[in-house]
N, C-alpha and C. Protein backbone atom coordinates (compact mmCIF):
# COMPACT_ATOMS: atom_id res chain seq x y z
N UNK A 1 9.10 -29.86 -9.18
CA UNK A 1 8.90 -28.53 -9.72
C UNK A 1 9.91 -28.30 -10.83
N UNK A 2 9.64 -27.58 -12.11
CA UNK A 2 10.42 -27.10 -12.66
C UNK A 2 11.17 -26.18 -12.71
N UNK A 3 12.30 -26.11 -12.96
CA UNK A 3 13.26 -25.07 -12.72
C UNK A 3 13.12 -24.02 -14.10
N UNK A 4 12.41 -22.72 -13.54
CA UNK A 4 12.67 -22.53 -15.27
C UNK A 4 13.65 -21.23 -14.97
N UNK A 5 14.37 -20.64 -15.98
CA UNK A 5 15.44 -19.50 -15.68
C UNK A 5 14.67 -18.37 -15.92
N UNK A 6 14.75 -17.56 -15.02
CA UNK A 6 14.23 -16.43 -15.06
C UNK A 6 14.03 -15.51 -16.23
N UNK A 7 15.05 -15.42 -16.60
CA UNK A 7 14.95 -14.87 -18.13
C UNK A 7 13.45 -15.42 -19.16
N UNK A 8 13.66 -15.84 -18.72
CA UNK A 8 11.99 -17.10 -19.15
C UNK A 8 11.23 -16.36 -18.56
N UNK A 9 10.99 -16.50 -17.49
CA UNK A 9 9.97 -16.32 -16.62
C UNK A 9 9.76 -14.62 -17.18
N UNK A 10 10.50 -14.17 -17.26
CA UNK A 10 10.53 -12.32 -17.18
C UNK A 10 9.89 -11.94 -18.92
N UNK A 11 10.29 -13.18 -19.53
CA UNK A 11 9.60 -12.68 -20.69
C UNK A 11 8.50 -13.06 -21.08
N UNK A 12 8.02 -14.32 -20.22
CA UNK A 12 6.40 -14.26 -20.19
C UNK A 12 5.61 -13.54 -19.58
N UNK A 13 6.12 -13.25 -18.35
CA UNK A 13 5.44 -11.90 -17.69
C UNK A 13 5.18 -10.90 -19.20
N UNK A 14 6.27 -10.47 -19.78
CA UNK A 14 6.32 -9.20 -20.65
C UNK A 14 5.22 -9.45 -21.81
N UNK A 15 5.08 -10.82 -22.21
CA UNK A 15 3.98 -11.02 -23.34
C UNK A 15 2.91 -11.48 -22.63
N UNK A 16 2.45 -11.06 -21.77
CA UNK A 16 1.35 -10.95 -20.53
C UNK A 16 0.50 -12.63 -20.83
N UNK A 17 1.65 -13.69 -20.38
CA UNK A 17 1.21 -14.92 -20.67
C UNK A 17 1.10 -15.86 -19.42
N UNK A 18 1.44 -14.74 -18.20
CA UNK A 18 1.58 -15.53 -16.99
C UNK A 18 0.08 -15.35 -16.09
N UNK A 19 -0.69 -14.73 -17.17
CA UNK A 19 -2.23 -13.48 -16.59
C UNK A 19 -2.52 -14.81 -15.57
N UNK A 20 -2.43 -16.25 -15.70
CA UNK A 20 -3.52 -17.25 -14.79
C UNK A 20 -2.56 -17.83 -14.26
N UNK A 21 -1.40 -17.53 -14.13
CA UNK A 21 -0.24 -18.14 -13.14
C UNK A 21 -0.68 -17.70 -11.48
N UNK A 22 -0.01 -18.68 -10.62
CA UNK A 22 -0.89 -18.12 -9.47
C UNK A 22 1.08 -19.28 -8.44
N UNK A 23 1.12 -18.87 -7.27
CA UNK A 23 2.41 -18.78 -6.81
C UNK A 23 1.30 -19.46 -5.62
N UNK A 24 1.83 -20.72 -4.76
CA UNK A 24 2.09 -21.71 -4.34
C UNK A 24 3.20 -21.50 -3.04
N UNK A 25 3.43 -21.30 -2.13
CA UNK A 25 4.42 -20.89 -1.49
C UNK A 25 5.77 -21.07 -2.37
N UNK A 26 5.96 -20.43 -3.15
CA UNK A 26 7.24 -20.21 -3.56
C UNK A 26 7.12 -21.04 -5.12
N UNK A 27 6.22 -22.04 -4.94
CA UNK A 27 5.95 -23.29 -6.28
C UNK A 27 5.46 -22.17 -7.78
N UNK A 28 5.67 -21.99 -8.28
CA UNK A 28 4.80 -21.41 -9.45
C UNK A 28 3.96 -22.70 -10.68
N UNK A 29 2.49 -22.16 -10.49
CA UNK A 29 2.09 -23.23 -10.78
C UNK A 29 1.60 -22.69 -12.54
N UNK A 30 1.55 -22.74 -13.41
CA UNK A 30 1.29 -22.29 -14.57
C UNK A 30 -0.17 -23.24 -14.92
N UNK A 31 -0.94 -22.41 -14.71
CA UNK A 31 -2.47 -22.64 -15.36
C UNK A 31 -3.14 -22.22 -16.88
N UNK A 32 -3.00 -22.74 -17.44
CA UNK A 32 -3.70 -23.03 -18.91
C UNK A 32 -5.30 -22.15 -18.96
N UNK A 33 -5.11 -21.24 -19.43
CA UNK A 33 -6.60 -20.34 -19.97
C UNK A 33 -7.59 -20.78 -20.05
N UNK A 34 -9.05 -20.22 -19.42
CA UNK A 34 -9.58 -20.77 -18.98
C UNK A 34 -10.34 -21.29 -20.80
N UNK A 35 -11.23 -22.06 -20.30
CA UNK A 35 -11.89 -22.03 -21.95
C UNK A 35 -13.39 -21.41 -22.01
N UNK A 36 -13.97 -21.56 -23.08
CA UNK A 36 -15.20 -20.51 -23.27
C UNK A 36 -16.08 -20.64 -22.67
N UNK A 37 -16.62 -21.36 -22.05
CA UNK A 37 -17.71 -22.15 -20.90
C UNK A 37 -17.39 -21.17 -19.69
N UNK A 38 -15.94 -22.14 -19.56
CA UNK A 38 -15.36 -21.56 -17.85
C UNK A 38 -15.80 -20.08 -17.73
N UNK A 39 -14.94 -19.12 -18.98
CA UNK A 39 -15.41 -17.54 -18.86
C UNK A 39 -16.96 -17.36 -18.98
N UNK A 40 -17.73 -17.92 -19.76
CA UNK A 40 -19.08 -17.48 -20.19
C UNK A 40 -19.72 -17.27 -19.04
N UNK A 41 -19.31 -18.71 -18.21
CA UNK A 41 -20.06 -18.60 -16.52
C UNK A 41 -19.73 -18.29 -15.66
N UNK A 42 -18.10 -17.49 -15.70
CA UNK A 42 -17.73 -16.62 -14.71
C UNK A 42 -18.03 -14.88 -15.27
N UNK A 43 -17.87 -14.62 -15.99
CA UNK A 43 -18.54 -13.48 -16.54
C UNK A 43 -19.57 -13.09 -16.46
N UNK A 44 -21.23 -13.67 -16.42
CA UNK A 44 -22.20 -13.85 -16.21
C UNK A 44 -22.53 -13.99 -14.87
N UNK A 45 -21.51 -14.55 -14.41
CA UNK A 45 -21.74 -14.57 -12.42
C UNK A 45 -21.49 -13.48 -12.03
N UNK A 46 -20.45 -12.80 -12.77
CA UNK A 46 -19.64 -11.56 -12.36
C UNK A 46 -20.70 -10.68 -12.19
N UNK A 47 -21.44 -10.28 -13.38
CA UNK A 47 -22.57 -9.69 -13.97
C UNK A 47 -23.71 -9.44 -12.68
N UNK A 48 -23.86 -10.56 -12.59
CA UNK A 48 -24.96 -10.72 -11.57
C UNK A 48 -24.86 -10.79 -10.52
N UNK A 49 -23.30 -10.64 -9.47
CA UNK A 49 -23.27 -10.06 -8.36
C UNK A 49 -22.50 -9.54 -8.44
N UNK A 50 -22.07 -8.54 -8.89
CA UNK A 50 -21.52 -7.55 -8.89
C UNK A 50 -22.32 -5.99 -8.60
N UNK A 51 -23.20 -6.15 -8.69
CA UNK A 51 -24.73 -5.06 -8.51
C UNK A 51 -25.32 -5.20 -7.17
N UNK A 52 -25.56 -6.09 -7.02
CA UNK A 52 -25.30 -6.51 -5.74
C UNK A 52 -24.70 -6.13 -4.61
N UNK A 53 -23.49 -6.75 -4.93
CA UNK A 53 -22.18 -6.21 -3.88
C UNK A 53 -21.99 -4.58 -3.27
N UNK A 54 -22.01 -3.88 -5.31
CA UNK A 54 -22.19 -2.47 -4.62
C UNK A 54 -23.05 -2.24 -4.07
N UNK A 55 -24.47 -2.24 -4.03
CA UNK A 55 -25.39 -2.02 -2.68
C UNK A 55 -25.28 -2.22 -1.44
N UNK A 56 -24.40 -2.72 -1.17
CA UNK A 56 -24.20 -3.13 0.22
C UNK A 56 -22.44 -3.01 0.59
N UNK A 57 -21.76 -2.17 -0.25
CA UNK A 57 -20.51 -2.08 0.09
C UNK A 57 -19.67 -2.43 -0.24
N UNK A 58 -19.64 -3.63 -0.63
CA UNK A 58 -18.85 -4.73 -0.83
C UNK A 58 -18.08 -4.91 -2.59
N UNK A 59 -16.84 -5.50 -2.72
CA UNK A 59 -16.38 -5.47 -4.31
C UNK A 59 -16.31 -6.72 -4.80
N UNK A 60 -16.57 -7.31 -5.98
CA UNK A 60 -16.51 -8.24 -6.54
C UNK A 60 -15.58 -8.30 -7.64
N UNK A 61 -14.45 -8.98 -7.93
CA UNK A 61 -13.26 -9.26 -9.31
C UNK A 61 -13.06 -10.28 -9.87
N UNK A 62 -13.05 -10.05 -10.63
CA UNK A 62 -12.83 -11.21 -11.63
C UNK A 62 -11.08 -11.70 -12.03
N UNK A 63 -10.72 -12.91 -11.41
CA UNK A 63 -9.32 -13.13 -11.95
C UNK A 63 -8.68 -12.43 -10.92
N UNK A 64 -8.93 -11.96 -9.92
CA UNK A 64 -8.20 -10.82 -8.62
C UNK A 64 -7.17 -11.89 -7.58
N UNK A 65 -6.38 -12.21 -7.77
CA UNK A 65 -5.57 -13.08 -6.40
C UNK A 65 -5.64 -12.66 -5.31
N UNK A 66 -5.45 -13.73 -4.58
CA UNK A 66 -5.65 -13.69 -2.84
C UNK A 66 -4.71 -14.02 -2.31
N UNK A 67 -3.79 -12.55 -1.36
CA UNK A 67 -2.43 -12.86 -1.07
C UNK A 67 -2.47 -13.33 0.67
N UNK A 68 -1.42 -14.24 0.82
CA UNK A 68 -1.16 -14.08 2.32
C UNK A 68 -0.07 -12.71 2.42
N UNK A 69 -0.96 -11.87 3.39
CA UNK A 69 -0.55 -10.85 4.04
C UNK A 69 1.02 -11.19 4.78
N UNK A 70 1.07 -12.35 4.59
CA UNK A 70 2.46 -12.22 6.18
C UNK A 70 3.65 -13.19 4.83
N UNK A 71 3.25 -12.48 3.71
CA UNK A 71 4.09 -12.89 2.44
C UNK A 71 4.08 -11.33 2.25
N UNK A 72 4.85 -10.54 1.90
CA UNK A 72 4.60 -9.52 1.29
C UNK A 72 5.52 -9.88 -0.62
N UNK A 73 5.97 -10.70 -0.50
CA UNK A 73 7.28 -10.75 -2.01
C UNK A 73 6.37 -11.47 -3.02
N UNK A 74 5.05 -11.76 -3.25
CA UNK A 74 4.26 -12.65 -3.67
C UNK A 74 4.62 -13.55 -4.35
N UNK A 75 4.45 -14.63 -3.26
CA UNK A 75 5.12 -15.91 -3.08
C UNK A 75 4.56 -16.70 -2.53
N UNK A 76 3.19 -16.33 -2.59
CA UNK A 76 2.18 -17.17 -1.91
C UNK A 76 0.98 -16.21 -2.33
N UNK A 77 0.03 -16.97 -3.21
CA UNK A 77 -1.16 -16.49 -3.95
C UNK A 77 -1.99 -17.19 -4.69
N UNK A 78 -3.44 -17.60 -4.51
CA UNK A 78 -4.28 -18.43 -4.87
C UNK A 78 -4.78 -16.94 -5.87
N UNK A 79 -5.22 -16.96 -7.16
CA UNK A 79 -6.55 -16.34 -8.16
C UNK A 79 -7.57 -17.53 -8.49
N UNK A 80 -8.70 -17.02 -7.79
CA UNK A 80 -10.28 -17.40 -7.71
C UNK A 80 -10.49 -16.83 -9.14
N UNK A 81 -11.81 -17.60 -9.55
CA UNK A 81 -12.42 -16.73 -10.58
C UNK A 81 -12.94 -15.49 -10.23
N UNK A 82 -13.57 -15.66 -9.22
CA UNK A 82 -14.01 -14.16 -8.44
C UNK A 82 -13.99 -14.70 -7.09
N UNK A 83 -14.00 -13.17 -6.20
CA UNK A 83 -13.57 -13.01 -5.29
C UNK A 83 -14.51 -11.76 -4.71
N UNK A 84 -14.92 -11.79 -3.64
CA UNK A 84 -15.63 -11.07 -2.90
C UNK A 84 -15.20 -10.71 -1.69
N UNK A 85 -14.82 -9.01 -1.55
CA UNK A 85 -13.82 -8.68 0.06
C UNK A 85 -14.44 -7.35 -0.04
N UNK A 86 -14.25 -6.76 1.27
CA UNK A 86 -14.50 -5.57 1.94
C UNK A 86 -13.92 -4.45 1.74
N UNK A 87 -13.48 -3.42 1.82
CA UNK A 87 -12.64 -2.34 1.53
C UNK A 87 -11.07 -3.06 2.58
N UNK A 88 -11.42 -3.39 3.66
CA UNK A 88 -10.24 -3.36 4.15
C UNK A 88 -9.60 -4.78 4.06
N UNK A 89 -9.66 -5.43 3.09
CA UNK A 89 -9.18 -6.47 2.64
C UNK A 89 -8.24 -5.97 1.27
N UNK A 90 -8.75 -4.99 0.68
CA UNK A 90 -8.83 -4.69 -0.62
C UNK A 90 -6.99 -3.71 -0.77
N UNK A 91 -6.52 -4.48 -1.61
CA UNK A 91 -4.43 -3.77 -1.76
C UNK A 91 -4.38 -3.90 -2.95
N UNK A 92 -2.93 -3.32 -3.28
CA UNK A 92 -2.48 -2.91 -4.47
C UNK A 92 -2.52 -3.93 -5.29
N UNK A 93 -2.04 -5.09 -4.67
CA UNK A 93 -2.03 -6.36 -5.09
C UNK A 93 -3.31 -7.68 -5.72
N UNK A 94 -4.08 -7.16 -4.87
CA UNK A 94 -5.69 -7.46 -5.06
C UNK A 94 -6.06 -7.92 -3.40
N UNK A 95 -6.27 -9.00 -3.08
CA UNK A 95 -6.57 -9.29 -2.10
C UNK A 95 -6.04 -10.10 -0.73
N UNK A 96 -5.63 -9.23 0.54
CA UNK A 96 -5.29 -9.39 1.63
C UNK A 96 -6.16 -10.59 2.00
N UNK A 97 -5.16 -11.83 2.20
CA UNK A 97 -6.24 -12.43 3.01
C UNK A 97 -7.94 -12.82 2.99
N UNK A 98 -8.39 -12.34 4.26
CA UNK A 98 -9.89 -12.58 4.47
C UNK A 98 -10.48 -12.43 3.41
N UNK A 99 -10.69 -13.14 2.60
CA UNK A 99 -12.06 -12.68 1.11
C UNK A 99 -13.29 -13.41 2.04
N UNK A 100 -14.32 -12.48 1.70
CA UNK A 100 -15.65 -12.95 2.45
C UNK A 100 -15.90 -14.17 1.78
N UNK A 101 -15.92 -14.19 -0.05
CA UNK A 101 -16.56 -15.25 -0.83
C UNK A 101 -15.25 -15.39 -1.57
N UNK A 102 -15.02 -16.79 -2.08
CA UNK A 102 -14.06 -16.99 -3.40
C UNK A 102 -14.99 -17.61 -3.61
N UNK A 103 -14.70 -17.69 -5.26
CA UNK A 103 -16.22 -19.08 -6.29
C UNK A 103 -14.74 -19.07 -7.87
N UNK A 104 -14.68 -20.71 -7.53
CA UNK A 104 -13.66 -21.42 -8.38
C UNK A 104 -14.59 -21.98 -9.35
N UNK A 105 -14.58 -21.82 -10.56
CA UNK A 105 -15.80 -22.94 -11.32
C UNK A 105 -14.63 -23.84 -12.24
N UNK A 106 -14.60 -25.14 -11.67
CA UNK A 106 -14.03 -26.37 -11.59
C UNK A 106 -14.17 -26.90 -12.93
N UNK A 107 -12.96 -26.72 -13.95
CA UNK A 107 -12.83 -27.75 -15.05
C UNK A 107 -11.98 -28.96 -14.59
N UNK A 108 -12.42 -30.09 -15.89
CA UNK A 108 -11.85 -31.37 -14.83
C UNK A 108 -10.63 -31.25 -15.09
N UNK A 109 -10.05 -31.94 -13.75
CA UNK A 109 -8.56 -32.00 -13.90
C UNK A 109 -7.61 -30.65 -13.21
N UNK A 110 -8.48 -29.39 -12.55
CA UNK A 110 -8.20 -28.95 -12.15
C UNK A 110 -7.62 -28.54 -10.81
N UNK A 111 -6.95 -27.52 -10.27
CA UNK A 111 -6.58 -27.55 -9.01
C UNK A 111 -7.41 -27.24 -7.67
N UNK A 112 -8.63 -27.35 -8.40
CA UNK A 112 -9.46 -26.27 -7.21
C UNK A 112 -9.51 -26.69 -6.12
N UNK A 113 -9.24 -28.02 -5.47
CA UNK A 113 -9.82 -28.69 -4.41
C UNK A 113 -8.46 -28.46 -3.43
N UNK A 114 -7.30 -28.56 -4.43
CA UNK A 114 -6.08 -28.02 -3.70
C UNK A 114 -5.98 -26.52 -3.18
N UNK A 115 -6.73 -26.10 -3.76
CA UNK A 115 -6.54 -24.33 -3.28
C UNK A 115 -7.37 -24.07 -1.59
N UNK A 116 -8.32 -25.30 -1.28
CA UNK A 116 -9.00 -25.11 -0.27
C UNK A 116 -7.79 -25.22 1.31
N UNK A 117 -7.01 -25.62 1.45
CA UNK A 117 -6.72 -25.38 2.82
C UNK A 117 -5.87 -23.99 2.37
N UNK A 118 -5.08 -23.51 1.86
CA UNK A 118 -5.14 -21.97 1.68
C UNK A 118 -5.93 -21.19 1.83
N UNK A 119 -6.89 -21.03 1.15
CA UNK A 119 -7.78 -20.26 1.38
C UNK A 119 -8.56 -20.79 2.93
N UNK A 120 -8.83 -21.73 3.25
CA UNK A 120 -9.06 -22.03 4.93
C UNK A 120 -7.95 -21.30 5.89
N UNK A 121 -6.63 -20.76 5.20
CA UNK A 121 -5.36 -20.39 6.34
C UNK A 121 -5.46 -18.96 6.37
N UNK A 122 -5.87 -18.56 4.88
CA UNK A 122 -5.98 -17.10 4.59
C UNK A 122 -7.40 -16.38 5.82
N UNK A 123 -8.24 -17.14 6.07
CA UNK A 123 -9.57 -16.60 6.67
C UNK A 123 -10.59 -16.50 5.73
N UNK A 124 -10.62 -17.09 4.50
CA UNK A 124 -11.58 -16.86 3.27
C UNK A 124 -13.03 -17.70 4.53
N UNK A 125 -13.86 -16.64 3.97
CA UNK A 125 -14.95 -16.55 4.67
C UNK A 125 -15.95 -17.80 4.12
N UNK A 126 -16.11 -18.32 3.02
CA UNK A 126 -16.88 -18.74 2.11
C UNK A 126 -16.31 -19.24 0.81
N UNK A 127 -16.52 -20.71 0.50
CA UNK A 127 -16.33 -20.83 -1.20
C UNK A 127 -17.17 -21.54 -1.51
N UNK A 128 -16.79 -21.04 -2.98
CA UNK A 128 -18.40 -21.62 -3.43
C UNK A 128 -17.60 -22.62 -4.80
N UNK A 129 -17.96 -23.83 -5.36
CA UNK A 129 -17.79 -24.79 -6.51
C UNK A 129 -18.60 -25.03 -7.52
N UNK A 130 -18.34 -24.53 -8.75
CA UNK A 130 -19.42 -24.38 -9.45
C UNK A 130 -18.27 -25.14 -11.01
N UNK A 131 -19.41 -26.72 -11.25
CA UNK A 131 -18.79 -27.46 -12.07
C UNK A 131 -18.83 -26.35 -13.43
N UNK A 132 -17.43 -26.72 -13.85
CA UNK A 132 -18.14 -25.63 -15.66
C UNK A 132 -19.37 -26.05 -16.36
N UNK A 133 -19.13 -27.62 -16.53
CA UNK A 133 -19.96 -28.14 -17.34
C UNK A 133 -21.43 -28.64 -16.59
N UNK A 134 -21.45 -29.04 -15.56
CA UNK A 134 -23.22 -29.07 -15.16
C UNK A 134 -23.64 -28.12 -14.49
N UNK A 135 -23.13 -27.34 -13.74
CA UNK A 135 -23.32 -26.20 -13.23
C UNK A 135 -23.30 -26.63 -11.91
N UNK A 136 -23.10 -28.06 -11.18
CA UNK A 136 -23.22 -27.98 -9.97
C UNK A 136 -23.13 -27.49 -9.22
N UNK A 137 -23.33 -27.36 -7.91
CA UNK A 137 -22.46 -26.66 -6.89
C UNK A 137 -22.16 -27.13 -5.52
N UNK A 138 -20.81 -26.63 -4.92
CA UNK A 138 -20.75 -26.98 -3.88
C UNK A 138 -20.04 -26.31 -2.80
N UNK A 139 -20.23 -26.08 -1.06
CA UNK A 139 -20.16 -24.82 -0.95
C UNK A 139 -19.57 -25.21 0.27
N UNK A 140 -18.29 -24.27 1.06
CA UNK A 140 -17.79 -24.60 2.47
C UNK A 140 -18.10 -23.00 3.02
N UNK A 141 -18.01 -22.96 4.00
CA UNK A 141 -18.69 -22.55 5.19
C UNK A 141 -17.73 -22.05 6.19
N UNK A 142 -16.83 -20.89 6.72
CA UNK A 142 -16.41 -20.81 7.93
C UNK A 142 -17.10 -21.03 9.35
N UNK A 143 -16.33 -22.22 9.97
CA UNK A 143 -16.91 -22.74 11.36
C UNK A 143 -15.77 -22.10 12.15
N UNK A 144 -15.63 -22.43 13.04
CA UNK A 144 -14.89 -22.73 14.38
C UNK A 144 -13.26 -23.38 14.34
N UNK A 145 -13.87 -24.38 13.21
CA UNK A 145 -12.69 -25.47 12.59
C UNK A 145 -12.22 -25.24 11.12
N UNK A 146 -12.90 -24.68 10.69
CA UNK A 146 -12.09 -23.93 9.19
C UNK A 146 -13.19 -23.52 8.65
N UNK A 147 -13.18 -24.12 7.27
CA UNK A 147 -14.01 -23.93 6.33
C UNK A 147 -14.83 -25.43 5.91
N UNK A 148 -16.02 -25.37 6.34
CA UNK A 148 -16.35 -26.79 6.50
C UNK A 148 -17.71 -26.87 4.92
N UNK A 149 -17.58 -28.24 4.02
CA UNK A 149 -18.69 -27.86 3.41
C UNK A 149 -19.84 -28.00 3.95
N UNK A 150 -20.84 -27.41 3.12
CA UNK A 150 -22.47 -27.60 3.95
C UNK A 150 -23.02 -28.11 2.37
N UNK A 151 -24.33 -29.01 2.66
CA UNK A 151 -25.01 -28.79 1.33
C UNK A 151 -26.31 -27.91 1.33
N UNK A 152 -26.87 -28.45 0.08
CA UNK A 152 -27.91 -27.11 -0.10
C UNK A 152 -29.23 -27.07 0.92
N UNK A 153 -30.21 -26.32 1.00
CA UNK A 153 -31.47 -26.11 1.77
C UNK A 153 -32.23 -27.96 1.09
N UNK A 154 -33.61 -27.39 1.81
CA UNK A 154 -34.24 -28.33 1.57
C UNK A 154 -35.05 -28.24 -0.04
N UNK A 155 -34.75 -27.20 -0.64
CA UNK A 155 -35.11 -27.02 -1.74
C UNK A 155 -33.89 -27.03 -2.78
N UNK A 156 -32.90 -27.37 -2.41
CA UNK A 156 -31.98 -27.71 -3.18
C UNK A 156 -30.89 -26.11 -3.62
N UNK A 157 -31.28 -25.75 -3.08
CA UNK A 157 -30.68 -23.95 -2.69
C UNK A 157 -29.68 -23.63 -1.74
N UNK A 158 -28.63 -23.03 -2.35
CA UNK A 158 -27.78 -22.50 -1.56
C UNK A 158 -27.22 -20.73 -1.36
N UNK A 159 -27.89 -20.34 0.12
CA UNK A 159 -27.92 -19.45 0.31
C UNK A 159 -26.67 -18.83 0.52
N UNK A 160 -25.85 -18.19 0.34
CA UNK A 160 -24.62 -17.13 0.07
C UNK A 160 -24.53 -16.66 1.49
N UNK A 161 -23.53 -16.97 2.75
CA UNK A 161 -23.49 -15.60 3.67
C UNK A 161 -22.66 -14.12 3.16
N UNK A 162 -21.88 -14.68 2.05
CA UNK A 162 -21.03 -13.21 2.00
C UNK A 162 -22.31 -11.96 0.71
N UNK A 163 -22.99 -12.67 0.31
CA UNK A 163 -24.29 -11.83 -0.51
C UNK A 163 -25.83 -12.07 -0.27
N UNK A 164 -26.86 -11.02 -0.06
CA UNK A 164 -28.06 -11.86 0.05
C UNK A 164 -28.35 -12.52 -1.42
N UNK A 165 -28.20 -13.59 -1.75
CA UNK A 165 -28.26 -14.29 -3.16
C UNK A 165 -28.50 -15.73 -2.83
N UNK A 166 -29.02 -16.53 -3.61
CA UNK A 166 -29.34 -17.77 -3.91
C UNK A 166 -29.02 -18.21 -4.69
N UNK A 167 -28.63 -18.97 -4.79
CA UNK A 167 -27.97 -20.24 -6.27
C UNK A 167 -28.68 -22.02 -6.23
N UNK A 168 -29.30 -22.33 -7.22
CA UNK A 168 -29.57 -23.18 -7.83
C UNK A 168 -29.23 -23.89 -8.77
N UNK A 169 -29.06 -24.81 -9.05
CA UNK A 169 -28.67 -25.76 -10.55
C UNK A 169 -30.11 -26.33 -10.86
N UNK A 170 -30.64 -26.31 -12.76
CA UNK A 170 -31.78 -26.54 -12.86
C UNK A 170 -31.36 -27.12 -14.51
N UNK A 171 -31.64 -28.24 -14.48
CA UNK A 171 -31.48 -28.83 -15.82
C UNK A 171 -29.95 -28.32 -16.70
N UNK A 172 -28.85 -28.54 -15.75
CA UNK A 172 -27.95 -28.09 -16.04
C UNK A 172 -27.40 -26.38 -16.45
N UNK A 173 -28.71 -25.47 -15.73
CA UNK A 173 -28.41 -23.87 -15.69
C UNK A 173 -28.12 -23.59 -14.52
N UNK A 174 -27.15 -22.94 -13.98
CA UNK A 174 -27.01 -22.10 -12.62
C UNK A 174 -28.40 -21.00 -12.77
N UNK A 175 -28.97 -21.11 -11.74
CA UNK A 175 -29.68 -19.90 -11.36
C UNK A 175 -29.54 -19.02 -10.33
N UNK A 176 -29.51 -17.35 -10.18
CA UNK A 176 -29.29 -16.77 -9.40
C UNK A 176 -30.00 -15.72 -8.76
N UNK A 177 -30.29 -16.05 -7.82
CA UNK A 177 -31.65 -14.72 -7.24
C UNK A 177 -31.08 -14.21 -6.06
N UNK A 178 -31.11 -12.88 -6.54
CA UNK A 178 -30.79 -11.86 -5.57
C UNK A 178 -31.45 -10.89 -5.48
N UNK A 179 -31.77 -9.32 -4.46
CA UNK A 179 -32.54 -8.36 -5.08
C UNK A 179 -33.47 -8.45 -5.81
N UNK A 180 -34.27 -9.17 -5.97
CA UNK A 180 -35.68 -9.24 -6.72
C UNK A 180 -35.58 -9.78 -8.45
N UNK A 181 -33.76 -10.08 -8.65
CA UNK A 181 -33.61 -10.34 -9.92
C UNK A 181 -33.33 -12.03 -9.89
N UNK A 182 -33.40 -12.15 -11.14
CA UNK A 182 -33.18 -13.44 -11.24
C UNK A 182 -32.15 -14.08 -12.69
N UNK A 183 -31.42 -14.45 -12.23
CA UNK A 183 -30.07 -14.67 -13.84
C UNK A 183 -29.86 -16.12 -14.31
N UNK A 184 -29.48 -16.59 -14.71
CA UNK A 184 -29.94 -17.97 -15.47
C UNK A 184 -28.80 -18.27 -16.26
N UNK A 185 -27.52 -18.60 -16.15
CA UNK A 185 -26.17 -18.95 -16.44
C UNK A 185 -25.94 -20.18 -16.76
């Protein structure tokens, strides 16, 4: 790990350059902005369940971190691209724990695969993997034993428990059907 001096640290906070920094038990890990893809198809996801969510209660954020509760000094915090939690998940901070859904969309070389037993410790209900560039996807599941992946239906579909929604990959487009709509990312 690098040691950097605070004074550092306090003045990137101030030129709001730490926005995708995300804290590691105590590690601070400095993440590089996402690029135009990554946002186009988290923005567009946002879009399209986010309408959703409010019908049924529920909040959806974009860029929102997910704290362990039994950290209060945040010092331990994964940020999902989005994040899907309940009112009583929902703090000053962004998110307590249990998120029903996190959805990481995976540029290469990234950390996402490391963020999974955290979010398995936190109680994250659901994640979802969505490549930037083919749109793949891939999805774990709370069992008994953590967060286990599953793959898609027999139609190549993966049904959402934390939204009624569907997701597809189709000639390299995410597709999304929910509510009678249908979005194409």
């Amino acid at each position: 790990m690098l040691d950097v001096p605070s004074h550092l640290l306090a003045e990137r906070r101030r030129l709001g350059l730490d926005l995708f920094d995300e804290m590691w038990e105590g590690e601070l890990h400095m993440v590089p902005p996402p690029s135009e893809e990554h946002q186009r198809t988290g923005g567009r996801l946002y879009v399209a369940l986010s309408g959703i969510a409010d019908t049924i209660g529920l909040h959806v954020r974009y860029e929102t971190g997910v704290f362990d509760p039994a950290n209060p000094t945040d010092e331990s915090y994964r940020t999902p691209d989005l994040v899907v939690f309940d009112e009583a998940a929902r703090s000053a901070r962004g998110v307590e724990g249990r998120a029903l859904l996190v959805v990481e969309i995976r540029s290469p070389g990234d950390e996402t695969f490391d963020k999974l037993p955290f979010y398995e410790r936190m109680g994250v209900a659901e994640m979802l993997v969505i490549d930037r560039d083919s749109k793949a996807l891939r999805r774990w599941v709370r069992t008994d034993d953590g967060l286990d992946e599953v793959g898609p239906d027999s139609a190549g579909s993966h049904q959402l428990t934390a939204l009624p929604v569907t997701l597809h990959t189709i000639d390299g487009r995410l597709v999304v059907r929910g509510h009678g709509h249908e979005s194409l990312i």
